[in-house]
Protein backbone atom coordinates (compact mmCIF):
# COMPACT_ATOMS: atom_id res chain seq x y z
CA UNK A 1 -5.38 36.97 -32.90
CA UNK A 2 -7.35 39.98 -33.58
CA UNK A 3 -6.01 43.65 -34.11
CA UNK A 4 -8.80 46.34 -33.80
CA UNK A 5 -7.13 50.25 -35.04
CA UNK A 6 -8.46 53.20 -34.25
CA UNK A 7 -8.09 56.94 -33.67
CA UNK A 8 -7.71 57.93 -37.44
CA UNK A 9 -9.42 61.62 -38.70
CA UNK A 10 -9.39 64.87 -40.58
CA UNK A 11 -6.75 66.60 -39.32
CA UNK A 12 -4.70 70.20 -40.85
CA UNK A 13 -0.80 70.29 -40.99
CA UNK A 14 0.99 70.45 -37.99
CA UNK A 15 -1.48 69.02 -35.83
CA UNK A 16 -2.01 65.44 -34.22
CA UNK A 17 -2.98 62.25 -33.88
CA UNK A 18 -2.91 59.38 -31.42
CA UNK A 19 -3.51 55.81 -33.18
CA UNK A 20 -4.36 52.62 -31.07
CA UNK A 21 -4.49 48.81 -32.08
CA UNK A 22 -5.84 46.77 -29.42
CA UNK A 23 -5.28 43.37 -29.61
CA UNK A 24 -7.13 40.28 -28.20
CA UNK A 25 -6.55 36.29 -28.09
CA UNK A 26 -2.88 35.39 -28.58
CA UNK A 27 0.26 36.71 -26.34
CA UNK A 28 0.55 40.15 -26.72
CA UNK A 29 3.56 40.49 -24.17
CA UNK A 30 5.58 38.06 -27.02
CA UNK A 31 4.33 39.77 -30.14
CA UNK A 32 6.67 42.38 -31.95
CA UNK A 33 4.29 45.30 -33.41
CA UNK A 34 4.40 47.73 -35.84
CA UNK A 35 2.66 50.17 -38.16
CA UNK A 36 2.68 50.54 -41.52
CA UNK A 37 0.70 52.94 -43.76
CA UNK A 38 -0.25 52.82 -47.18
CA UNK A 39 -1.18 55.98 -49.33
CA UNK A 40 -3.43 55.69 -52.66
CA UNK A 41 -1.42 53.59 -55.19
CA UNK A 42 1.20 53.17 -52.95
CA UNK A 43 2.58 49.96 -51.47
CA UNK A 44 2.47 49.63 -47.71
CA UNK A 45 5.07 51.16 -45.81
CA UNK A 46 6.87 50.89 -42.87
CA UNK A 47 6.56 53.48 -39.88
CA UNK A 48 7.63 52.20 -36.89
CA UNK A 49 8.33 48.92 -34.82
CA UNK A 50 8.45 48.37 -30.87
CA UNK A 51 9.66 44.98 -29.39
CA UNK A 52 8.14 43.45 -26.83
CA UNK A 53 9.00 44.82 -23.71
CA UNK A 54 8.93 48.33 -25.45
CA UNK A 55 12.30 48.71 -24.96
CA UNK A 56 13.38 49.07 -28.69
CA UNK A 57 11.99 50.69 -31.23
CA UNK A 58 12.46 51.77 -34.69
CA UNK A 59 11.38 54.34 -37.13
CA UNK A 60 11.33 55.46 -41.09
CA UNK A 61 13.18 58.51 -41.58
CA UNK A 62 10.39 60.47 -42.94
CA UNK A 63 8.88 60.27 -39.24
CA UNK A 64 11.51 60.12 -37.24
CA UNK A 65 11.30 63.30 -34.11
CA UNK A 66 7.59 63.50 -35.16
CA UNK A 67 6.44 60.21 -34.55
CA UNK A 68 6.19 58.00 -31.12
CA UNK A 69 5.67 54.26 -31.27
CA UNK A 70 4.70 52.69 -27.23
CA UNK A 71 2.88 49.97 -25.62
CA UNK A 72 1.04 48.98 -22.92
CA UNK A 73 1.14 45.31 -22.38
CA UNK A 74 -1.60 45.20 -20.09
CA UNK A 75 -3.96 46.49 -22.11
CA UNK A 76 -2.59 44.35 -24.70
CA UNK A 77 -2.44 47.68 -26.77
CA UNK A 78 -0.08 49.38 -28.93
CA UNK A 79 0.10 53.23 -29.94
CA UNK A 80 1.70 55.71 -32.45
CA UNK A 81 1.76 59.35 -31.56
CA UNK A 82 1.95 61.46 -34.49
CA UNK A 83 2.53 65.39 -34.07
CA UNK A 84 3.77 67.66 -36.73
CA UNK A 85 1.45 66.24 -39.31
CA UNK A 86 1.89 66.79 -43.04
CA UNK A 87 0.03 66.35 -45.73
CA UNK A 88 2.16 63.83 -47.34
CA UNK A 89 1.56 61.32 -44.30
CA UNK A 90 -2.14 60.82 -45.21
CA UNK A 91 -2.63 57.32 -45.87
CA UNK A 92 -4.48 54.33 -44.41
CA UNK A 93 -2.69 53.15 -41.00
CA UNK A 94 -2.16 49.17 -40.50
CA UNK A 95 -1.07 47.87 -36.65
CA UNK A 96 1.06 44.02 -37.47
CA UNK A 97 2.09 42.03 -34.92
CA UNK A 98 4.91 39.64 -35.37
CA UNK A 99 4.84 36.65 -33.44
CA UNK A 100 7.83 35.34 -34.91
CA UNK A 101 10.24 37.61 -33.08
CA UNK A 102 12.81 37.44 -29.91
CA UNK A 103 13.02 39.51 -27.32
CA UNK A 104 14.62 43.15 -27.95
CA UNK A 105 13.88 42.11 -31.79
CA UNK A 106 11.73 44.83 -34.28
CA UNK A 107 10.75 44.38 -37.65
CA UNK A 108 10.55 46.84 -40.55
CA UNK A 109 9.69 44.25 -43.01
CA UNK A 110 5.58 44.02 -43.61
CA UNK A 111 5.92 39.84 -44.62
CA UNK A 112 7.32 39.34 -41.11
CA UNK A 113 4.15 40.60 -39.44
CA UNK A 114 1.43 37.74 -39.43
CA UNK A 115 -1.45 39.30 -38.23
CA UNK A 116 -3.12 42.94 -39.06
CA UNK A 117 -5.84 45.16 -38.52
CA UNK A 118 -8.52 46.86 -40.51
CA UNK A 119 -6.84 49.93 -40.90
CA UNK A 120 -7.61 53.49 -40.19
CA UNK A 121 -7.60 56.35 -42.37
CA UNK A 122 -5.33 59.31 -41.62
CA UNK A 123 -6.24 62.43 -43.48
CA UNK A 124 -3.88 65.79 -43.53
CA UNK A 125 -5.00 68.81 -44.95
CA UNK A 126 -3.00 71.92 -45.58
């Protein structure tokens, strides 16, 4: 299974952003995925989870109402919409997907997801 992220940039406070992870070999329809982010000497950290028919989601507080975690199984491709930017979410961006899960199931917990992407870097100014 492959994860390919992408849609990361320079971008002021208060804007946005629209991440994608596409994903190819595997079942994406049966994978749980999230994203995670990880700032400079920082561990990574969770941002949001969908399930696999994108009908549950879930979200750390500090993004929660700016923030917008969806799907599109056929594509096999998952996205975060980020609006309201601040400079304390720059960080590099990681898609997992959890092939471990049931259905309706979402994971906040980075050792649960067993397969990841290269990352892309999000950078806020203000």
């Amino acid at each position: 299974v492959q994860l390919q992220a992408s849609g990361g940039g320079l971008v002021q406070a208060g804007g946005s952003l629209t991440l994608s992870c596409a994903t190819s070999g595997g079942t994406f329809g049966s994978y749980v995925m999230g994203w995670f982010r990880q700032a400079p000497g920082k561990e990574r950290a969770f941002v949001a989870a969908i399930s696999w028919a994108g009908r549950n989601t879930d979200y750390a507080d500090s993004v929660k109402g700016r923030f917008t975690i969806s799907r599109d199984n056929a594509k096999n491709t998952v996205y975060l919409q980020m609006n309201s930017l601040k400079p304390e979410d720059t960080a590099v961006y990681y898609c997992g997907a959890d092939d471990n899960g049931v259905s309706g199931s979402v994971s906040m917990f980075f050792r649960q997801y067993e397969y990841w992407g290269q990352g892309t870097l999000v950078t806020v100014s203000s």
